[in-house]
Protein backbone atom coordinates (compact mmCIF):
# COMPACT_ATOMS: atom_id res chain seq x y z
CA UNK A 1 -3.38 -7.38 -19.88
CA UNK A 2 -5.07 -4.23 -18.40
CA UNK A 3 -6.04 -3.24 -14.98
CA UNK A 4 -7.12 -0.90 -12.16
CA UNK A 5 -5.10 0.19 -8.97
CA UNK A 6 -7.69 0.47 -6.39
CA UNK A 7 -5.38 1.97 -3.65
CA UNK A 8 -5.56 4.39 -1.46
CA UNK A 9 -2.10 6.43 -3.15
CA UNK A 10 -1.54 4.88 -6.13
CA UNK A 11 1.90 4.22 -7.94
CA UNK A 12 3.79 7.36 -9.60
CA UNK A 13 4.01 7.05 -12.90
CA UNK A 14 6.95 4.39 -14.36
CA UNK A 15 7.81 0.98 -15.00
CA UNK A 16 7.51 -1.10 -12.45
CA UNK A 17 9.11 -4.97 -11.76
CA UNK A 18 6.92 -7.06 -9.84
CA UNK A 19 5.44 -10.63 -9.05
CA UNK A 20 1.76 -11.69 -8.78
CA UNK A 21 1.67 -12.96 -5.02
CA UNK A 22 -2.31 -13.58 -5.26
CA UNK A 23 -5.12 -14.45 -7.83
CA UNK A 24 -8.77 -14.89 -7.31
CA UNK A 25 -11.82 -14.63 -9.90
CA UNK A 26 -14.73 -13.35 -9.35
CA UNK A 27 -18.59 -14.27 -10.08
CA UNK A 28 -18.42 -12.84 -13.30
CA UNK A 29 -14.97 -14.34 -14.20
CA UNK A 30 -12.96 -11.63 -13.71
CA UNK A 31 -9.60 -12.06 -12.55
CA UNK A 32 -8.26 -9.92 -9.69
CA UNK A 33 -4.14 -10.03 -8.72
CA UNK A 34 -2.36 -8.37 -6.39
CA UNK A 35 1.22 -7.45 -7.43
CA UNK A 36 4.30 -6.99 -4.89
CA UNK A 37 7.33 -4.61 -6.38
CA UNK A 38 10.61 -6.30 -6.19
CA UNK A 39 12.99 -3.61 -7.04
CA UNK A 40 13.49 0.26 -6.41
CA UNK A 41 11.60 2.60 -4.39
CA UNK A 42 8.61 1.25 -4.16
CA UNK A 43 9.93 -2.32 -3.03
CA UNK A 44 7.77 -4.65 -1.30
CA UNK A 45 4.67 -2.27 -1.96
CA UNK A 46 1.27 -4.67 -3.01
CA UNK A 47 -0.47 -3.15 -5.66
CA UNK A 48 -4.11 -4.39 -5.91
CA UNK A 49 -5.23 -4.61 -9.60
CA UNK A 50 -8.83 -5.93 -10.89
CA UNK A 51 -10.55 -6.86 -14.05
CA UNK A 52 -7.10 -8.56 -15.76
CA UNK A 53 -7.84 -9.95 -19.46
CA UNK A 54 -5.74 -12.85 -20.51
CA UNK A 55 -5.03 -13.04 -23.77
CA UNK A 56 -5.94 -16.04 -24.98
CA UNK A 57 -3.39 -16.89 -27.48
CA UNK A 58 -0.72 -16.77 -24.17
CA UNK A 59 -1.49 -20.61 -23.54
CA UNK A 60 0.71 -20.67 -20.50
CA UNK A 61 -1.88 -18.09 -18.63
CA UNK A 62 -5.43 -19.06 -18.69
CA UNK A 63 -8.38 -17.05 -17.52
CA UNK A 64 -10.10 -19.98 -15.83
CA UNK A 65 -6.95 -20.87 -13.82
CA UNK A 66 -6.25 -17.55 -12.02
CA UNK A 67 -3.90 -19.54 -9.65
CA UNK A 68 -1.57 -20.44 -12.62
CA UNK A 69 -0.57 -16.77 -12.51
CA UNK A 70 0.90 -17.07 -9.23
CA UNK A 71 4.81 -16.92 -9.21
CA UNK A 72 4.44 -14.83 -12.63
CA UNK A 73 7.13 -12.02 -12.92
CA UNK A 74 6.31 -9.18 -15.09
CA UNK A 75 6.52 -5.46 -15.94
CA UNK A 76 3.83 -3.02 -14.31
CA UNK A 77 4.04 0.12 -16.44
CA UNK A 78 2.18 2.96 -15.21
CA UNK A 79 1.16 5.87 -17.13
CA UNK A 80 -1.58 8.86 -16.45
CA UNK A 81 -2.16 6.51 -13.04
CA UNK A 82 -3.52 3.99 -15.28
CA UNK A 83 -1.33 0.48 -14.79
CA UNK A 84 -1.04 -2.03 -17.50
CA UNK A 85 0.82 -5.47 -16.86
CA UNK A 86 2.75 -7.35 -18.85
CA UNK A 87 3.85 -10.81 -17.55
CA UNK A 88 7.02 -12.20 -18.65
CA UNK A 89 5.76 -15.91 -20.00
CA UNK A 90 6.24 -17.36 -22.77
């Protein structure tokens, strides 16, 4: 998965654990999620990402059921200010 902060400060570079607390698409199918730390520094800080792809062959996320990613832990690595998720499904 790959994404965009579109914050005001953005994230310092690291790794990142967090949950997805919301998931919308868009008109053009795009998903948008918005991420909440859960431990370290930055705890508790949302973190607004856009234009996710789901891979397809993950069959427990699906890109026209944004709201199945709800609940999702993951990793939010963050490198050159560019963020990347990984969620931790199976």
């Amino acid at each position: 998965m790959f994404a965009r902060i579109f914050e005001m400060q953005p994230l310092p570079d690291g790794t990142y654990d967090v949950v997805v607390v919301d998931a919308e698409a868009d008109e053009h199918d795009d998903v948008h999620i918005e991420v909440a730390v859960t431990l370290g520094p930055h705890i508790g800080r949302i973190v607004r990402l856009r234009k996710i792809h789901i891979d397809e062959r993950r069959r427990s996320l699906r890109a026209d059921d944004p709201y199945a990613l709800l609940g999702i832990p993951g990793t939010l690595r963050v490198r050159d200010g560019s963020p990347v998720f990984h969620p931790e499904t199976p």
